[in-house]
Protein backbone atom coordinates (compact mmCIF):
# COMPACT_ATOMS: atom_id res chain seq x y z
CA UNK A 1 -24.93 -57.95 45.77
CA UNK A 2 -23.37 -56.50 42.72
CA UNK A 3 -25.87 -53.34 42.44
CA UNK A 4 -24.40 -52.23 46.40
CA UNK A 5 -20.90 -52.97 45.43
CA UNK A 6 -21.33 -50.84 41.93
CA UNK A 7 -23.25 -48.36 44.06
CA UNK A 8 -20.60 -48.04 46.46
CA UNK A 9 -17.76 -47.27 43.93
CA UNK A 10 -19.94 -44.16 42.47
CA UNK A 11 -18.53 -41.78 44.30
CA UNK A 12 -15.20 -42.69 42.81
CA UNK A 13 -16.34 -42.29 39.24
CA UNK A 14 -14.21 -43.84 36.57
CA UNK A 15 -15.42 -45.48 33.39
CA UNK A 16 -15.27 -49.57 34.83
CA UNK A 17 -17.64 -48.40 37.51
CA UNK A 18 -20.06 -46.79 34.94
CA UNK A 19 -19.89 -49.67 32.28
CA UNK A 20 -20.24 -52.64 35.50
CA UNK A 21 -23.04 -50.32 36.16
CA UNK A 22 -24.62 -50.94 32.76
CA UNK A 23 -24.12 -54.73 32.89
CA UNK A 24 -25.70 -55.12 36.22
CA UNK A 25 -28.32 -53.38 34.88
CA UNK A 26 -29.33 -54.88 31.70
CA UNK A 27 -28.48 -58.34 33.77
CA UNK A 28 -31.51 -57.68 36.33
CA UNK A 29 -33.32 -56.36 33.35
CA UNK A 30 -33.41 -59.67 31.94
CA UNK A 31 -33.98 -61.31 35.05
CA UNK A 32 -36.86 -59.00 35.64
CA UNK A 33 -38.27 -59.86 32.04
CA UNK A 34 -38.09 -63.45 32.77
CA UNK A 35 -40.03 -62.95 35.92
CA UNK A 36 -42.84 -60.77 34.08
CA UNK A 37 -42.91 -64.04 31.61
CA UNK A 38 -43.13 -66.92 34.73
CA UNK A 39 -45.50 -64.66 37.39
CA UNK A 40 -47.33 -61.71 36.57
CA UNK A 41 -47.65 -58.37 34.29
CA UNK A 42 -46.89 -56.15 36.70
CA UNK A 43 -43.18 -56.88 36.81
CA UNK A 44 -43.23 -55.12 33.40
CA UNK A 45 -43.27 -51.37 35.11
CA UNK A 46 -39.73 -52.71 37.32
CA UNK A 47 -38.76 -54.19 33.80
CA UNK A 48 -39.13 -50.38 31.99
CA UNK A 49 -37.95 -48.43 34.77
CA UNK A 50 -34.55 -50.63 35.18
CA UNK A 51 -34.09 -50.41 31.15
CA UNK A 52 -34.72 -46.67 31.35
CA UNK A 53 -32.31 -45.99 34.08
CA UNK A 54 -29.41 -48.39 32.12
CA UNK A 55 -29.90 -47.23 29.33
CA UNK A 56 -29.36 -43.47 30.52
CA UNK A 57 -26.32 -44.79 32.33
CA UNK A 58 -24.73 -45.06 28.67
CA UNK A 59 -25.19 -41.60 27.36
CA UNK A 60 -22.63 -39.08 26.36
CA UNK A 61 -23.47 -36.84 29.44
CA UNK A 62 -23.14 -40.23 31.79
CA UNK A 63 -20.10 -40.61 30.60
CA UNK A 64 -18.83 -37.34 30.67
CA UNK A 65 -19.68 -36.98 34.68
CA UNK A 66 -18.08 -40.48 35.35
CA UNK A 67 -15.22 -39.33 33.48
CA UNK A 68 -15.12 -35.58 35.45
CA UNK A 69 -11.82 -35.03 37.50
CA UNK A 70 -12.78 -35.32 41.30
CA UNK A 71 -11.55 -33.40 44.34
CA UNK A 72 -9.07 -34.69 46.64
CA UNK A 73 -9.66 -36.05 50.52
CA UNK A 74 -7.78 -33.19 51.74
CA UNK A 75 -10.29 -30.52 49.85
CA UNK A 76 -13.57 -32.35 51.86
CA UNK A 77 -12.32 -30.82 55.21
């Protein structure tokens, strides 16, 4: 539930939205880990691919897009 309500602030930007972003992440990474430990291996590929993409989110350039000035509701139309 947290990863749609993160993924639903996005488009909104903003610094919270890209650090909750990182917590949820490195939260279901450790989930994920302790599932490759209690079931099987090949939970370790959703266990890489969720630390890749977190860690990513917590780059300079992540940062700098969260962080970007966005365009008003009226400049959509």
């Amino acid at each position: 539930m947290a990863s749609f309500v993160r993924a639903a602030k996005f488009a909104g930007g903003g610094n919270k939205v890209r650090i909750g972003a990182v917590a949820v992440g490195w939260v279901l990474a450790a989930g994920d880990t302790a599932a490759v430990l209690a079931h099987h291996g090949w939970w370790g590929a959703g266990v890489a691919v969720r630390a890749l993409l977190t860690a990513f989110s917590g780059t300079e350039r992540t940062r700098e897009w969260f962080e970007r000035p966005r365009l008003s509701a009226s400049a959509h139309l």
